[in-house]
Protein backbone atom coordinates (compact mmCIF):
# COMPACT_ATOMS: atom_id res chain seq x y z
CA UNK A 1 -18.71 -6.53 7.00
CA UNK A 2 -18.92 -8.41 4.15
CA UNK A 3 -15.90 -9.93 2.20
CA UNK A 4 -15.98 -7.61 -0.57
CA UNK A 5 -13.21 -7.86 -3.54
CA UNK A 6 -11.92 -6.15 -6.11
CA UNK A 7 -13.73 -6.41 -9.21
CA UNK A 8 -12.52 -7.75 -12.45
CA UNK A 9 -12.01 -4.22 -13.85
CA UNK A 10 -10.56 -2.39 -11.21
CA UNK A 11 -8.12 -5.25 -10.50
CA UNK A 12 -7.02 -4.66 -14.02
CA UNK A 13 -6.57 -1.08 -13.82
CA UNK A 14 -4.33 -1.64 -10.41
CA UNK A 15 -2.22 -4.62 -11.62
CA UNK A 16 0.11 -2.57 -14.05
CA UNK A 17 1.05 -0.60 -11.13
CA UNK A 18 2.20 -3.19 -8.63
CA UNK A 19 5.92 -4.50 -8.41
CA UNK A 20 6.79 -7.30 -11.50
CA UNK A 21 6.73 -11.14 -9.54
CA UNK A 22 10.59 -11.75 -8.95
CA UNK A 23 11.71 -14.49 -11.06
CA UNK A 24 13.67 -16.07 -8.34
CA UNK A 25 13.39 -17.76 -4.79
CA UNK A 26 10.36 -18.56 -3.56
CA UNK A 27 7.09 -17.55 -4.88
CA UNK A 28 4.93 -14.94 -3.22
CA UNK A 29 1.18 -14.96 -2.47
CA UNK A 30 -1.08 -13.55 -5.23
CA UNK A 31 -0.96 -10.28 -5.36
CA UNK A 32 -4.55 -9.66 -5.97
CA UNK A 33 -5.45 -11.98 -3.05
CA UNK A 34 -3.35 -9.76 -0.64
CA UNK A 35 -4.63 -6.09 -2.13
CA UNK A 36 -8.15 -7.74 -1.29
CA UNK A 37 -7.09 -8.78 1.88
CA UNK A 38 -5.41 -5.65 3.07
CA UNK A 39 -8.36 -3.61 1.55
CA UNK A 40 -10.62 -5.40 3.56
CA UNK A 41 -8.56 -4.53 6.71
CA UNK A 42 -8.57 -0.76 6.14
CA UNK A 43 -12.42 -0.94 5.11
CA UNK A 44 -13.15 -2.75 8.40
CA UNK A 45 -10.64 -1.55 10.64
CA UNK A 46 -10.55 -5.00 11.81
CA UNK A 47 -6.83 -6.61 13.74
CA UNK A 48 -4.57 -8.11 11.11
CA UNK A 49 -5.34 -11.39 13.05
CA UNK A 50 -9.04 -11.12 12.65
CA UNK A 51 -8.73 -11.43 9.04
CA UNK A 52 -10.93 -13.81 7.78
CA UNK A 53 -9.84 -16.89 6.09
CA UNK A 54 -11.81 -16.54 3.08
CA UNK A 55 -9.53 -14.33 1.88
CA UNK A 56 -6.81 -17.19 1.68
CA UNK A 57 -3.99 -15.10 2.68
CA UNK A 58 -1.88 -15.02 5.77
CA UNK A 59 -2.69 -12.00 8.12
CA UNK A 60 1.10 -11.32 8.16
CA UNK A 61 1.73 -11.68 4.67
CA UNK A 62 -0.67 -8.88 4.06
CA UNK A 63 0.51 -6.59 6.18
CA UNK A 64 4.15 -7.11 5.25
CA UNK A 65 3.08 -6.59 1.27
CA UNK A 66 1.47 -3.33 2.83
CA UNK A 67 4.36 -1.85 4.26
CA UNK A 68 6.64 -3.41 0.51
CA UNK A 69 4.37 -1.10 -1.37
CA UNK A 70 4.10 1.54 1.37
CA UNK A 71 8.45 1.93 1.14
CA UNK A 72 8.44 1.56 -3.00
CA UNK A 73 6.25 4.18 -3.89
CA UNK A 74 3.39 1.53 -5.17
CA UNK A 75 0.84 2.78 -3.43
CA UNK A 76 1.79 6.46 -4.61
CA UNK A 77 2.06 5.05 -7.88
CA UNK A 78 -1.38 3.65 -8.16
CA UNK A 79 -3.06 6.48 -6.24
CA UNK A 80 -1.36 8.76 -8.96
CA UNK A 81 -2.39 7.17 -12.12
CA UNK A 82 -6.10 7.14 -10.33
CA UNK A 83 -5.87 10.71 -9.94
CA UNK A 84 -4.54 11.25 -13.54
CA UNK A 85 -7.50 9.02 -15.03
CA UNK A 86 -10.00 10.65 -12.77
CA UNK A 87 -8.67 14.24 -13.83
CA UNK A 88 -8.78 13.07 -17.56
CA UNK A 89 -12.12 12.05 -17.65
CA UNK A 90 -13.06 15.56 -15.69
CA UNK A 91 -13.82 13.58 -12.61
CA UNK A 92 -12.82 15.46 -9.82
CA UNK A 93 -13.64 19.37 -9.11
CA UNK A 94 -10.09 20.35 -8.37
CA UNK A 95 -11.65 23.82 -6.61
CA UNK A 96 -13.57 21.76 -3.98
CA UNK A 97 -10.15 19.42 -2.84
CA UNK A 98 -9.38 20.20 0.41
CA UNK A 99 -6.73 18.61 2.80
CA UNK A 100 -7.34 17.58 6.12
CA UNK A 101 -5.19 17.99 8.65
CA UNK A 102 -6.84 16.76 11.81
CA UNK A 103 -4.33 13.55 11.91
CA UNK A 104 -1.16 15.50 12.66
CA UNK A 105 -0.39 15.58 16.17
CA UNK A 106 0.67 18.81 17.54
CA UNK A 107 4.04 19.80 18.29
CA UNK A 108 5.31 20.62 21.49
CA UNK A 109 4.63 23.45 23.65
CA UNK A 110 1.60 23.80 20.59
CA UNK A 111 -1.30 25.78 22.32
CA UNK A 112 -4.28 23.00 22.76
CA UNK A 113 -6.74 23.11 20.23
CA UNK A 114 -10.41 23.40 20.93
């Protein structure tokens, strides 16, 4: 898979929603570097170790900066200001949303599906 990266424009609509750089201790990675990097992992489906190094960032920096945003709400936060822009602009068909439900494992005693 290619080493695909966010592109000017959508890295501009994300930024506002990410966490403000603390203006103490040590500085973090770049913020756009790691969304890149951990959007190329959950393209690919690749190990955190097999992440390639043109993407500059430490495999375990990106996946700790995952699971930051996963716990504050930033990933909610940017997936909900998508939704609102896409909605806006009459970009999604609201009748043909559907959830899927085929990742929640079944709960015990639960008859076996087919």
């Amino acid at each position: 898979m290619s080493a695909t990266r966010l592109s000017d424009a959508q890295w501009e609509a994300i930024r506002p929603h990410l966490p403000p750089r603390p203006r103490m201790g040590r500085p973090r990675a770049d913020d756009r570097a790691v969304l890149d990097a951990v959007l190329f992992v959950m393209r690919s489906g690749c190990r955190w170790g097999d992440l390639p190094p043109a993407y500059a960032v430490h495999p375990s920096t990106a996946w700790r900066r995952l699971g930051r945003w996963e716990a504050d709400g930033t990933w909610e936060r940017v997936w909900r200001a998508f939704l609102t822009s896409l909605d806006a602009e009459s970009k999604l068909r609201w009748a043909e949303a559907f959830l899927d439900g085929t990742f929640v494992p079944a709960k015990r005693g639960a008859p076996a599906s087919g």
